[in-house]
C-alpha atoms as a PDB file:
ATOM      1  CA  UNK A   1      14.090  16.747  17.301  1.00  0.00           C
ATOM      2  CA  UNK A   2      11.289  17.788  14.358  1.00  0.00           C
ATOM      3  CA  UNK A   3      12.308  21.459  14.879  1.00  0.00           C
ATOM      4  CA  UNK A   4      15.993  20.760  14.803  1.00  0.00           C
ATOM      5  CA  UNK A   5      15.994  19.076  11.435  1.00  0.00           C
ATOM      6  CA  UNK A   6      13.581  21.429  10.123  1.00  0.00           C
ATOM      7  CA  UNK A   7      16.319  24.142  10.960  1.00  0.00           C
ATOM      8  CA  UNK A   8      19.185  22.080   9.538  1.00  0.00           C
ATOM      9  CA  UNK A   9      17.285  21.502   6.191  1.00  0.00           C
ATOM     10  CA  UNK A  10      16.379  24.946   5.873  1.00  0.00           C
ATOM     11  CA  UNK A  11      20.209  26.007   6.976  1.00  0.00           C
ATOM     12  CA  UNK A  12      21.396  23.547   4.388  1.00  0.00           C
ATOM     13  CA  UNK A  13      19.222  25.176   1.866  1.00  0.00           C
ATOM     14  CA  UNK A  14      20.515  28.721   2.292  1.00  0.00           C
ATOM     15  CA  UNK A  15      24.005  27.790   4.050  1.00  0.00           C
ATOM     16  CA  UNK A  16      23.134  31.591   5.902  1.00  0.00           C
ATOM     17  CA  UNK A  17      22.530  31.350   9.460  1.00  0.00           C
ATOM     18  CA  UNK A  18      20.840  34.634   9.217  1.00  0.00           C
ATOM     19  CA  UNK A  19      18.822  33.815   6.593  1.00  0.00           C
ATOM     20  CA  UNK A  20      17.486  30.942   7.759  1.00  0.00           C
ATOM     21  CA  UNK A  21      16.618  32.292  11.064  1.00  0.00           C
ATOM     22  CA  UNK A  22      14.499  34.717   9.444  1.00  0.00           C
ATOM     23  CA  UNK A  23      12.760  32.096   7.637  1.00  0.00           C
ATOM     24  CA  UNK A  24      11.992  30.384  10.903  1.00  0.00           C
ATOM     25  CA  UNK A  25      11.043  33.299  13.050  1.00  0.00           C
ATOM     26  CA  UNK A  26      13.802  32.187  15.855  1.00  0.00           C
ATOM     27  CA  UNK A  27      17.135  34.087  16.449  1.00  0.00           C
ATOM     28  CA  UNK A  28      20.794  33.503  14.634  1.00  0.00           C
ATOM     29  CA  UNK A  29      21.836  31.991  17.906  1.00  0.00           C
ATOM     30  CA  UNK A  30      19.121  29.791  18.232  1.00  0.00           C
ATOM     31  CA  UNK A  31      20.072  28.145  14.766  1.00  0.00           C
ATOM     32  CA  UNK A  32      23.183  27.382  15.499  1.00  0.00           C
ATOM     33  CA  UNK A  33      22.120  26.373  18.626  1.00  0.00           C
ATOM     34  CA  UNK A  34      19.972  24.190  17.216  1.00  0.00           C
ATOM     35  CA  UNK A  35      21.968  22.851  14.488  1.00  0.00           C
ATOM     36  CA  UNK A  36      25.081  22.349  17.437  1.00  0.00           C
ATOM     37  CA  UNK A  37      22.443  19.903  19.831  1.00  0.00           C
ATOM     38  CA  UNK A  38      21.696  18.065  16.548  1.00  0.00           C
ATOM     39  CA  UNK A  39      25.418  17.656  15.734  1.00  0.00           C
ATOM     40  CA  UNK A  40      25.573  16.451  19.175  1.00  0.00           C
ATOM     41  CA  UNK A  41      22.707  14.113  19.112  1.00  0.00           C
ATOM     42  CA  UNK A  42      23.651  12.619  15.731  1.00  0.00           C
ATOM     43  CA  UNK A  43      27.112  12.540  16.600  1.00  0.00           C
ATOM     44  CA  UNK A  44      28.214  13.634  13.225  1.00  0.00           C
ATOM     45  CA  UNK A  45      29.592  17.174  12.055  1.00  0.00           C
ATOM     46  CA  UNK A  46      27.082  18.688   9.385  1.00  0.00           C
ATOM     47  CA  UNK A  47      28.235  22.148   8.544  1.00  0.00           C
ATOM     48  CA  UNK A  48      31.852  23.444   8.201  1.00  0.00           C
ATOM     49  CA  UNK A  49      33.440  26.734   7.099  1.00  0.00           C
ATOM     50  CA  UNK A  50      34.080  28.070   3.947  1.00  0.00           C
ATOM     51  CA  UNK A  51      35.449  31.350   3.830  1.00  0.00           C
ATOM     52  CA  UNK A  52      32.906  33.773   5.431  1.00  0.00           C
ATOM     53  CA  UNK A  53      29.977  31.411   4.920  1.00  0.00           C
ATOM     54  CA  UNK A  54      28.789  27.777   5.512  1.00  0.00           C
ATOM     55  CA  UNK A  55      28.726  24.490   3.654  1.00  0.00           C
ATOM     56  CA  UNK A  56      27.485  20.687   3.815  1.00  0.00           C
ATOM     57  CA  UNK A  57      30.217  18.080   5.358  1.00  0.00           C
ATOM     58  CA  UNK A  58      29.914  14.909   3.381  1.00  0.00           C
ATOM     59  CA  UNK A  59      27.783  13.793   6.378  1.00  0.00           C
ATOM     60  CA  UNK A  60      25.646  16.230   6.077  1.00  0.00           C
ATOM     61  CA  UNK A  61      24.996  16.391   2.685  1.00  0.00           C
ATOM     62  CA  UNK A  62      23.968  12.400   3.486  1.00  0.00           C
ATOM     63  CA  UNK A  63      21.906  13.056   6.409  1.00  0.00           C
ATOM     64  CA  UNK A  64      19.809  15.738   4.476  1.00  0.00           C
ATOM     65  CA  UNK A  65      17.709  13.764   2.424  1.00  0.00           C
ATOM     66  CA  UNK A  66      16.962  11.556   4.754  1.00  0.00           C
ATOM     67  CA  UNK A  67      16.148  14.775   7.497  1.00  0.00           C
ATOM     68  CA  UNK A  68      13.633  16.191   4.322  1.00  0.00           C
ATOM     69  CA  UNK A  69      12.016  12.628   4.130  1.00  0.00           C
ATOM     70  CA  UNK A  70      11.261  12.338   7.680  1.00  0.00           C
ATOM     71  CA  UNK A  71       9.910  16.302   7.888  1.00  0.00           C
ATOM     72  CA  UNK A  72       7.705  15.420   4.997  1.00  0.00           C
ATOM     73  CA  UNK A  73       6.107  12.367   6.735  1.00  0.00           C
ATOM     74  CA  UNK A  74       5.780  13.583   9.807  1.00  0.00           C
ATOM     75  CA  UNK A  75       3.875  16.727   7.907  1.00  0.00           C
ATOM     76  CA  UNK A  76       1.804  14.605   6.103  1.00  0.00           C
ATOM     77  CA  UNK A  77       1.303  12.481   9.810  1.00  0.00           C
ATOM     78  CA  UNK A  78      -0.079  15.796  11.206  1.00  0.00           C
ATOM     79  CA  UNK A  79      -2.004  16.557   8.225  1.00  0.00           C
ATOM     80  CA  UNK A  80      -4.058  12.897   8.067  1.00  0.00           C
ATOM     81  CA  UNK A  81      -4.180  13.427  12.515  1.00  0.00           C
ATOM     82  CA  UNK A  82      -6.256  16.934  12.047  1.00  0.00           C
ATOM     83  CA  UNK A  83      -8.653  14.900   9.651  1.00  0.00           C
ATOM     84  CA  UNK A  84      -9.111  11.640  11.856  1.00  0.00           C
ATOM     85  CA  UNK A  85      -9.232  14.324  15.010  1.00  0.00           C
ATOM     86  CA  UNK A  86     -12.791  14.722  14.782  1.00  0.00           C
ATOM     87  CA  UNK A  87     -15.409  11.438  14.691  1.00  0.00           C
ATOM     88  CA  UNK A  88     -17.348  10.975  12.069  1.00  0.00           C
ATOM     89  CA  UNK A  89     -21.408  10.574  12.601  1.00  0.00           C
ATOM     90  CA  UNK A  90     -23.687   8.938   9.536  1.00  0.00           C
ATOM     91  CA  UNK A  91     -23.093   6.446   6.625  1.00  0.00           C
ATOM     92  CA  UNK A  92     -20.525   6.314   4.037  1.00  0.00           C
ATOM     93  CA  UNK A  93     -21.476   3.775   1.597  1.00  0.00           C
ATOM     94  CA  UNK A  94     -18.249   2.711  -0.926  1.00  0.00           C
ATOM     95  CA  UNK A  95     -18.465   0.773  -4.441  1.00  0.00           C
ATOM     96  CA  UNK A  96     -15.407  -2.067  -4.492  1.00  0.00           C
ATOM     97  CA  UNK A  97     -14.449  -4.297  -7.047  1.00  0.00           C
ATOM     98  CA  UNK A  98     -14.927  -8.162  -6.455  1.00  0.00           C
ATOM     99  CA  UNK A  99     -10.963  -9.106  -6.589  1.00  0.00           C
ATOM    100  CA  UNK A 100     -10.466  -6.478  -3.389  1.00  0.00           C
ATOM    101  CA  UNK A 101     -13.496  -7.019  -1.581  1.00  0.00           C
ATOM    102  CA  UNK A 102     -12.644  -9.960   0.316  1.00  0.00           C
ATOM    103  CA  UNK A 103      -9.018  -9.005   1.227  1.00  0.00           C
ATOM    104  CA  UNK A 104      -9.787  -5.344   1.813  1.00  0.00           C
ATOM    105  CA  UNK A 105     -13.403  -4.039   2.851  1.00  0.00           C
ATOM    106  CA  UNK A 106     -14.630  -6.325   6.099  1.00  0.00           C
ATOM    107  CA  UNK A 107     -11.460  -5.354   7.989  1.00  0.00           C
ATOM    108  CA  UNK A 108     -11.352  -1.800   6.860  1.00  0.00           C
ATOM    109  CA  UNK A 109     -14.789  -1.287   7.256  1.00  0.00           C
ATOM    110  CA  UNK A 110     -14.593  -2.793  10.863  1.00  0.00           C
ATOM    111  CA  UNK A 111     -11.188  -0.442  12.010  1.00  0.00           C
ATOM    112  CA  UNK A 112     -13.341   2.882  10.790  1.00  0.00           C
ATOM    113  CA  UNK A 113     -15.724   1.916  13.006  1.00  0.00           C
ATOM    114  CA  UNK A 114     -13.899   1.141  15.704  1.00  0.00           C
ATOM    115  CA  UNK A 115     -12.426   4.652  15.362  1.00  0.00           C
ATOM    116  CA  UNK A 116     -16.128   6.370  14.700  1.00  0.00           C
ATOM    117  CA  UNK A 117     -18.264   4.368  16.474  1.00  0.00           C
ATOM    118  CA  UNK A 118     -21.094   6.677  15.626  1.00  0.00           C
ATOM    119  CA  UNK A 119     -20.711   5.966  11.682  1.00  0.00           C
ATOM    120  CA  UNK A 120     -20.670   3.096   9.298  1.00  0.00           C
ATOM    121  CA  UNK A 121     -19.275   2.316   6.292  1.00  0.00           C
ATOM    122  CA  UNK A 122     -21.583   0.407   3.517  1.00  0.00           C
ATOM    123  CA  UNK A 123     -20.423  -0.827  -0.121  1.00  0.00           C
ATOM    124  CA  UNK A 124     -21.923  -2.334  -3.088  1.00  0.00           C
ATOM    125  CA  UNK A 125     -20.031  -4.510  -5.467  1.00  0.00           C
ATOM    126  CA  UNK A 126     -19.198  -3.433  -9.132  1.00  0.00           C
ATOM    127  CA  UNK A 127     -17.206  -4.206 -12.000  1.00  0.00           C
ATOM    128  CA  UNK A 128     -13.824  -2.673 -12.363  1.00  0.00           C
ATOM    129  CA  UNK A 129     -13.518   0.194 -14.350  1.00  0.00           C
ATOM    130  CA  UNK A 130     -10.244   0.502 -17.195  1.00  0.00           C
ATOM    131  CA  UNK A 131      -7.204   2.602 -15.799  1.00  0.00           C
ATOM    132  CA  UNK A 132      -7.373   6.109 -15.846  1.00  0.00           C
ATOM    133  CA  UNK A 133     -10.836   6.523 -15.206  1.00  0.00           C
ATOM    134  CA  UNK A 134     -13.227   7.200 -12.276  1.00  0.00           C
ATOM    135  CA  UNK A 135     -15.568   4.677 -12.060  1.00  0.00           C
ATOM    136  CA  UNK A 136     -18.869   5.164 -13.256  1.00  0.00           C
ATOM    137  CA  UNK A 137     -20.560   3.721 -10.095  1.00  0.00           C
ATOM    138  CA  UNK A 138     -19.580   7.232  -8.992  1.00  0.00           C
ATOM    139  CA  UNK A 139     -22.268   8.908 -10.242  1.00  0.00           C
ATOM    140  CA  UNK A 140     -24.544   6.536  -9.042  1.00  0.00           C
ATOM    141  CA  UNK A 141     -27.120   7.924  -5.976  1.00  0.00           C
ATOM    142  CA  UNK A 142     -26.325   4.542  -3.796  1.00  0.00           C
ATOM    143  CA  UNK A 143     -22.681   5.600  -3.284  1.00  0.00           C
ATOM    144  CA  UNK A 144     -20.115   8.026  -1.903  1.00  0.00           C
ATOM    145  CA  UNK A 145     -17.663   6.832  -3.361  1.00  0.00           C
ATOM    146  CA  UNK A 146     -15.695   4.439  -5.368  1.00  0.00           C
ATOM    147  CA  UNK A 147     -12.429   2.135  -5.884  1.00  0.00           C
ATOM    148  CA  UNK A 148     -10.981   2.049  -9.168  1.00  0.00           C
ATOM    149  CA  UNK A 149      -7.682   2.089 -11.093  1.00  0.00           C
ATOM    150  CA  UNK A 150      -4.734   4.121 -11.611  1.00  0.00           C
ATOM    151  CA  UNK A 151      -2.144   4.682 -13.691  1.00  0.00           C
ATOM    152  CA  UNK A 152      -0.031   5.219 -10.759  1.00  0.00           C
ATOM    153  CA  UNK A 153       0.816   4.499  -7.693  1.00  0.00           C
ATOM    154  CA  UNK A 154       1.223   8.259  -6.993  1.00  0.00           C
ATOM    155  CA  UNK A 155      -1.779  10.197  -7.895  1.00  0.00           C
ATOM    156  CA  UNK A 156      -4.048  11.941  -6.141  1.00  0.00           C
ATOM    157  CA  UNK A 157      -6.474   9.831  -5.336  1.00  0.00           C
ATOM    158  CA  UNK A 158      -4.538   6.827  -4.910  1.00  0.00           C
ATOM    159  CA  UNK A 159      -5.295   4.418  -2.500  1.00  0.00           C
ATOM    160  CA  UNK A 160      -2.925   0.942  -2.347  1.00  0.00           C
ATOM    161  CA  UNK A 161      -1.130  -1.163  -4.559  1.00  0.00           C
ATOM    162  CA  UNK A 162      -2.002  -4.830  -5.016  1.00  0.00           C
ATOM    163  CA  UNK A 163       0.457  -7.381  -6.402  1.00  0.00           C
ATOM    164  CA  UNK A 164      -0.498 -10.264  -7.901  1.00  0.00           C
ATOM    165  CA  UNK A 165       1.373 -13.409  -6.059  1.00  0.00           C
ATOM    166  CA  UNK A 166       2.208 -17.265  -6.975  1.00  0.00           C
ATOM    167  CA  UNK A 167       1.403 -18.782  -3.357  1.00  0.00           C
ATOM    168  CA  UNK A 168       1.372 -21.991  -1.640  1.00  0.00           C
ATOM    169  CA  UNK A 169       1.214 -23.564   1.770  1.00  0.00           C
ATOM    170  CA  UNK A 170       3.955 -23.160   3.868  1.00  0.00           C
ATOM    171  CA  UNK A 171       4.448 -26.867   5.017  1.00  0.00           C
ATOM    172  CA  UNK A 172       4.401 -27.675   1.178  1.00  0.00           C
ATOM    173  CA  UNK A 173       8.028 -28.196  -0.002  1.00  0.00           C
ATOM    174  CA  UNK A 174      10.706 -25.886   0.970  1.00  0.00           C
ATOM    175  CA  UNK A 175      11.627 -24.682  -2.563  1.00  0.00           C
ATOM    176  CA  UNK A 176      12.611 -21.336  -3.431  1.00  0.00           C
ATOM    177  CA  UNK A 177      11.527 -22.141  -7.237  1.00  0.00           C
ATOM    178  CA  UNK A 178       9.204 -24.652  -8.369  1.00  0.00           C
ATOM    179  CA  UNK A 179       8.573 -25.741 -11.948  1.00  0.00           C
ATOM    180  CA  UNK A 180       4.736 -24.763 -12.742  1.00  0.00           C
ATOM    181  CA  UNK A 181       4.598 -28.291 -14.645  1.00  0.00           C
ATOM    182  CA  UNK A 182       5.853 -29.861 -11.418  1.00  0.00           C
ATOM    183  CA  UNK A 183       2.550 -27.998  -9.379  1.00  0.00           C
ATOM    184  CA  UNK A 184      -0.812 -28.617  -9.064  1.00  0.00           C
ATOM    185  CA  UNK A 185      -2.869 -25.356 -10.029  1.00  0.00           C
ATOM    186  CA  UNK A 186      -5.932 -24.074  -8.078  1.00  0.00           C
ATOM    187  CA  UNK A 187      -8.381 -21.039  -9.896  1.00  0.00           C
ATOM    188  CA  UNK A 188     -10.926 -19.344  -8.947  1.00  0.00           C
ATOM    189  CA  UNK A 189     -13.774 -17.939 -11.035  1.00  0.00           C
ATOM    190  CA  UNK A 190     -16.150 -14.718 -10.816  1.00  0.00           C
ATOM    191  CA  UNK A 191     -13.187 -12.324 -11.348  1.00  0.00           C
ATOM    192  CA  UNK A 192     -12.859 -12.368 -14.779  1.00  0.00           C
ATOM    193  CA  UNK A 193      -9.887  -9.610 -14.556  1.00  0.00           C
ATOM    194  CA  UNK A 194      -7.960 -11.322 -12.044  1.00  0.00           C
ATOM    195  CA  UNK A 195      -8.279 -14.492 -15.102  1.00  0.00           C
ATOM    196  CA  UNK A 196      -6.808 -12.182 -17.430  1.00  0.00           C
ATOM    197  CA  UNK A 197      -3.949 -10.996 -15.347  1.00  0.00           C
ATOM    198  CA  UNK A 198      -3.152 -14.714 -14.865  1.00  0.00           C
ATOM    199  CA  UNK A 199      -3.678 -15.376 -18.521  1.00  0.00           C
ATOM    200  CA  UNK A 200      -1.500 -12.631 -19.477  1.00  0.00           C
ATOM    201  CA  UNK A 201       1.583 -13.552 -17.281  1.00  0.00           C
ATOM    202  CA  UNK A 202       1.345 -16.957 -18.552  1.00  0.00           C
ATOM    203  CA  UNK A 203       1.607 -16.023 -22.083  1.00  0.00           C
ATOM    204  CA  UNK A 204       3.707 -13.651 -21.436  1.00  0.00           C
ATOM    205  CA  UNK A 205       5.996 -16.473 -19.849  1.00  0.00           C
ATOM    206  CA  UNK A 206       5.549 -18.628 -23.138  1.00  0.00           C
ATOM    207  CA  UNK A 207       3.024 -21.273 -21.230  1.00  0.00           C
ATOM    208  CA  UNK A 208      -0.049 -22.381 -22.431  1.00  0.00           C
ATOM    209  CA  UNK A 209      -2.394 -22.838 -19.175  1.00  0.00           C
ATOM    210  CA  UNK A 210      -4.273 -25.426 -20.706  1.00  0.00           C
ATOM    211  CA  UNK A 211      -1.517 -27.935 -20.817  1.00  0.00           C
ATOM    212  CA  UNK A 212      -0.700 -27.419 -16.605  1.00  0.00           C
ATOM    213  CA  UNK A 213      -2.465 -29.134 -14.256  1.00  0.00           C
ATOM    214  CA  UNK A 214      -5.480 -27.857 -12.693  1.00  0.00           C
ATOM    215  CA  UNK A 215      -6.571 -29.305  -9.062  1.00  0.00           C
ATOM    216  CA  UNK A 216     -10.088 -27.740  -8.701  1.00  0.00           C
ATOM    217  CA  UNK A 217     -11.416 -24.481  -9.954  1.00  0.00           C
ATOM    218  CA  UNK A 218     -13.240 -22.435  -7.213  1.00  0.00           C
ATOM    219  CA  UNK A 219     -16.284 -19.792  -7.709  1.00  0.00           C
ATOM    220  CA  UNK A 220     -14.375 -17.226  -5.602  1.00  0.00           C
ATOM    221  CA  UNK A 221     -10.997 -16.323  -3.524  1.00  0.00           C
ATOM    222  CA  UNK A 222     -12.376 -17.264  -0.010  1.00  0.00           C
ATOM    223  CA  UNK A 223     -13.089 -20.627  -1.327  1.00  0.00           C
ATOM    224  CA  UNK A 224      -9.832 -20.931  -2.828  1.00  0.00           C
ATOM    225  CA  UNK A 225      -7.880 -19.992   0.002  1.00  0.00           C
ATOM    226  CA  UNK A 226      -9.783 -21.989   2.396  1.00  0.00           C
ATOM    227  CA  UNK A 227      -9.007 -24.743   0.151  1.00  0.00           C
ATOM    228  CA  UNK A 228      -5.298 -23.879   0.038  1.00  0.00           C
ATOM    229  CA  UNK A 229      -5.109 -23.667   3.704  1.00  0.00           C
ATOM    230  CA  UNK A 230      -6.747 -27.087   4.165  1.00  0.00           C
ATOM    231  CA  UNK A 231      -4.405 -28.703   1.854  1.00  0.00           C
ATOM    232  CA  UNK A 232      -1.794 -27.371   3.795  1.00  0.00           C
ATOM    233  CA  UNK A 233      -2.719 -28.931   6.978  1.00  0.00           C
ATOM    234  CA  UNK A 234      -2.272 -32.230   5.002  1.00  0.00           C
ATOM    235  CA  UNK A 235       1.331 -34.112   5.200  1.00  0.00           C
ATOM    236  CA  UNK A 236       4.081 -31.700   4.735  1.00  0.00           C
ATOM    237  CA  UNK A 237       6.921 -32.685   1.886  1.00  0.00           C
ATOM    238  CA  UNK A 238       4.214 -33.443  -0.701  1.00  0.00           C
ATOM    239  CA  UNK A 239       5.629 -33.905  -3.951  1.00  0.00           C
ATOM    240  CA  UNK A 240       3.049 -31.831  -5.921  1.00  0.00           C
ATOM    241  CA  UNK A 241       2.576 -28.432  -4.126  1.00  0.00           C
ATOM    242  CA  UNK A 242      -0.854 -26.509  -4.456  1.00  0.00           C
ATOM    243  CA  UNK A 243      -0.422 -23.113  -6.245  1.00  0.00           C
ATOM    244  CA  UNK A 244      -2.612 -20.729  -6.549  1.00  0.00           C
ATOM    245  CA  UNK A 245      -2.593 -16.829  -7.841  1.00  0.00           C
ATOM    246  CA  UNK A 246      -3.859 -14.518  -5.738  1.00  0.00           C
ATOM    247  CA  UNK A 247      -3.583 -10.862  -4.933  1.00  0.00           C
ATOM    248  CA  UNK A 248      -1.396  -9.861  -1.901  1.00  0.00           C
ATOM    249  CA  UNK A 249      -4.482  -7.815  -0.561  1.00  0.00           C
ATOM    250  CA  UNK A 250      -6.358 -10.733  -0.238  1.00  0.00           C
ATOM    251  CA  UNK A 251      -3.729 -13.056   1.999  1.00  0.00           C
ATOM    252  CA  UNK A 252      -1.877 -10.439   3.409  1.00  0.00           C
ATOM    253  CA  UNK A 253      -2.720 -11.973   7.116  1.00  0.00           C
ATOM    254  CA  UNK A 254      -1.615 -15.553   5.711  1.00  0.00           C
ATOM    255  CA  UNK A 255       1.716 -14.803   4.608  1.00  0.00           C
ATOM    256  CA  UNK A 256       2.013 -13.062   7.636  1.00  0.00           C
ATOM    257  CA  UNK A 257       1.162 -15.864   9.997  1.00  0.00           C
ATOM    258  CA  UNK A 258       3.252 -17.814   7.916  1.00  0.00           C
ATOM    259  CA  UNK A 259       0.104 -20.000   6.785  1.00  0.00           C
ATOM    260  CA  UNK A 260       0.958 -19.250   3.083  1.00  0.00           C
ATOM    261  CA  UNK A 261       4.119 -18.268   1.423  1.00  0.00           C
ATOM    262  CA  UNK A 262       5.093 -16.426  -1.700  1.00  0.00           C
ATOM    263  CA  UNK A 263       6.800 -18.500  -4.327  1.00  0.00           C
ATOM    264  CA  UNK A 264       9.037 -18.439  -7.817  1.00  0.00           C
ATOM    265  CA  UNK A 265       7.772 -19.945 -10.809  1.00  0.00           C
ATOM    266  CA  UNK A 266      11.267 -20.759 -12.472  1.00  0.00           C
ATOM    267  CA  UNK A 267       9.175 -20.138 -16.414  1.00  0.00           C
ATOM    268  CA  UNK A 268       8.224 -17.027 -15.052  1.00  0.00           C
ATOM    269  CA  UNK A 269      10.938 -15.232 -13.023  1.00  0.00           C
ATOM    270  CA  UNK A 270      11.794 -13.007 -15.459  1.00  0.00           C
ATOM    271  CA  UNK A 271       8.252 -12.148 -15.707  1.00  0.00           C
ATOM    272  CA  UNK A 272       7.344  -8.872 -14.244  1.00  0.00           C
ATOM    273  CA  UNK A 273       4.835  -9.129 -11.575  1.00  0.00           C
ATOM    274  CA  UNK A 274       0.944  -8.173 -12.375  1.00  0.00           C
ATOM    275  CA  UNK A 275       0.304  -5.329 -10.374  1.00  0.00           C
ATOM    276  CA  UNK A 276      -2.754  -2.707  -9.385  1.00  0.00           C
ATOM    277  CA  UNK A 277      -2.660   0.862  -8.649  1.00  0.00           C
ATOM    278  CA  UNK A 278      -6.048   1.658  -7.056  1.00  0.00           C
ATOM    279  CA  UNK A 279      -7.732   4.924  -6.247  1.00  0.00           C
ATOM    280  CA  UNK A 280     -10.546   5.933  -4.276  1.00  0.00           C
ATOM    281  CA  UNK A 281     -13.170   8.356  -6.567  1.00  0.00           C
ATOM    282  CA  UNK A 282     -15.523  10.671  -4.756  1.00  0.00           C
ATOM    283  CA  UNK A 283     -19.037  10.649  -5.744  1.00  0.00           C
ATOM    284  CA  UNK A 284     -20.014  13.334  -8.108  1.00  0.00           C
ATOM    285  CA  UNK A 285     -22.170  16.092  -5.633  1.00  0.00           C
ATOM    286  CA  UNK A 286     -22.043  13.545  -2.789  1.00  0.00           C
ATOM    287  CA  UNK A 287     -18.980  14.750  -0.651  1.00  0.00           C
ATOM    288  CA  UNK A 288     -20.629  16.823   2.190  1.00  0.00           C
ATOM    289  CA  UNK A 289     -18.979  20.002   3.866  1.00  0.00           C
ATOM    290  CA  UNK A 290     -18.109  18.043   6.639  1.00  0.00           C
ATOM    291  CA  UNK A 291     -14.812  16.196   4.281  1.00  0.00           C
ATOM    292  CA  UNK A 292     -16.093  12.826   5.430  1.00  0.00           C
ATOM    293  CA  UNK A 293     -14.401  12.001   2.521  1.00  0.00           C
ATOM    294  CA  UNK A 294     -11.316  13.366   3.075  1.00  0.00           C
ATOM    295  CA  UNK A 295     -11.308  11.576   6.455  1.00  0.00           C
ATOM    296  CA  UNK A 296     -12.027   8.349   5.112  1.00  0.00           C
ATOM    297  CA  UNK A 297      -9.262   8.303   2.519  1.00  0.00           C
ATOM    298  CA  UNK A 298      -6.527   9.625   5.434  1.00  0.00           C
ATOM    299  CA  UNK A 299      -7.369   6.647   6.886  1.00  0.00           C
ATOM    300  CA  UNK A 300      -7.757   4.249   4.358  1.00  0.00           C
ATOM    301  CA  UNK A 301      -4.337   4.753   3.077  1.00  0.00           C
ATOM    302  CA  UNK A 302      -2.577   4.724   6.573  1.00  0.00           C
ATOM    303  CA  UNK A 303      -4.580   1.724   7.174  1.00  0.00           C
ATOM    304  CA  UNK A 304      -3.358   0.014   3.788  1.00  0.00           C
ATOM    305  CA  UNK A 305       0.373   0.753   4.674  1.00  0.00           C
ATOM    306  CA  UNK A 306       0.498  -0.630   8.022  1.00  0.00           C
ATOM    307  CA  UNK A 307      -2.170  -3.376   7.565  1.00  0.00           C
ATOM    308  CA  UNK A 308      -1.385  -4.775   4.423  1.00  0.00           C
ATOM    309  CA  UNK A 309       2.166  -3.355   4.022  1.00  0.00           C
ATOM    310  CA  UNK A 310       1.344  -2.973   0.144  1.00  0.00           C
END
């Protein structure tokens, strides 16, 4: 199936049989064979005549951009495969930022291991570096490497995107919106950037956070959600739901479960969400021949997408 829609993209490209079968190293016949079994499979007619040559059918004009997005992952799936193929043997020792630590490093750190038993992954927490630029910690001689920001989602070293979320227990209410003055707000200190995010949408929603209600003010996001998931064990209907804003990262197994849900803040729905693009820096000098690193970030993406679907 790979090979057959790797033939009908490159057939689409130069609508010439010929051609195309010289591009491919296989035979005119076996193109058309080719593109005839997928015509078959799909059910769908992708090529008709037009004069002496070839063009797309409206289906198959449809069916190619989907055909070039699949040959490009599954690429990119053989080209992360050759770098997990080989274990990895030694330490690998990461710098994260406090507001992704708790939701990201444990578990990741754990799955690498599980798939290199022989290695292990250490960190070290710093501070989180502005957008656009490789964090210092880099250069420092206790790390390999380091998570910091991005511009975008899509550069090079990008690892995940993180979303900033207005959350509450799932037996609290049954709302689609709430009114924040309605709620009962829980923080949590020791992130100071995660504050200003907050800070930020509020204003940016005309609210003053001083003037809400605040239910307790915890020293970090383990605390918080522990305290969120307690509350939630309480009676359910409660006419003052918990909210609390935390990164999806952080709670992605919650709203999962269904322990936690994502809500609407009616004064801020027209808000654009806070979000994170963050990137994994390699040490400067510290990457060895071996593209430990290389291996590590493969996996750390792949991870991200099917772990924390972010």
């Amino acid at each position: 199936m790979d090979f057959r829609l790797k033939v009908f993209v490159t057939a689409a490209r130069t609508l010439n049989y010929s051609r195309s079968a010289q591009e491919l190293g296989i035979t005119q016949p076996s193109v058309s064979t080719h593109i005839k079994l997928l015509e078959e499979e799909l059910k769908v007619k992708l090529f008709s005549r037009q004069g002496k040559g070839f063009c797309l059918t409206y289906s198959g004009e449809l069916l190619l951009e989907r055909a070039e997005k699949i040959i490009s992952l599954y690429e990119e799936m053989q080209q992360e495969a050759s770098l997990l193929s080989n274990v990895v043997a030694g330490s690998f020792t990461i710098g994260i930022p406090k507001a992704i630590y708790y939701g990201i490093f444990p578990e990741l750190a754990a799955s690498w291991c599980r798939l290199s038993p022989g290695s292990a992954i250490g960190h070290k927490i710093i501070d989180l570096p502005k957008a656009g630029v490789a964090p210092k910690e880099t250069e420092s001689q206790d790390l390999d490497a380091a998570i910091g920001i991005n511009w975008r989602s899509d550069e090079q070293n990008g690892f995940f995107t993180d979303t900033l979320l207005a959350v509450t227990p799932s037996r609290i209410k049954e709302d689609s919106y709430y009114d924040i003055a309605d709620t009962k707000l829980l923080y949590y200190e020791g992130d100071p950037e995660t504050s200003a995010d907050i800070a930020g949408k509020m204003s940016a929603s005309g609210l003053n956070p001083q003037t809400l209600t605040v239910a307790a003010t915890m020293k970090d996001p383990v605390s918080a959600i522990k305290f969120l998931t307690e509350y939630g064990k309480g009676p359910s209907g409660a006419s003052s739901p918990l909210v609390c804003f935390l990164w999806k990262s952080q709670i992605a197994e919650l709203l999962a479960n269904g322990t936690l849900k994502a809500i609407s803040l009616t004064e801020m729905e027209n808000t654009p969400p806070a979000r994170r693009h963050y990137g994994l820096y390699p040490a400067k000098g510290r990457i060895a021949e071996d593209e430990t690193f290389a291996r590590i970030m493969a996996f750390s993406r792949g991870w991200a997408q099917k772990k924390l679907l972010l």
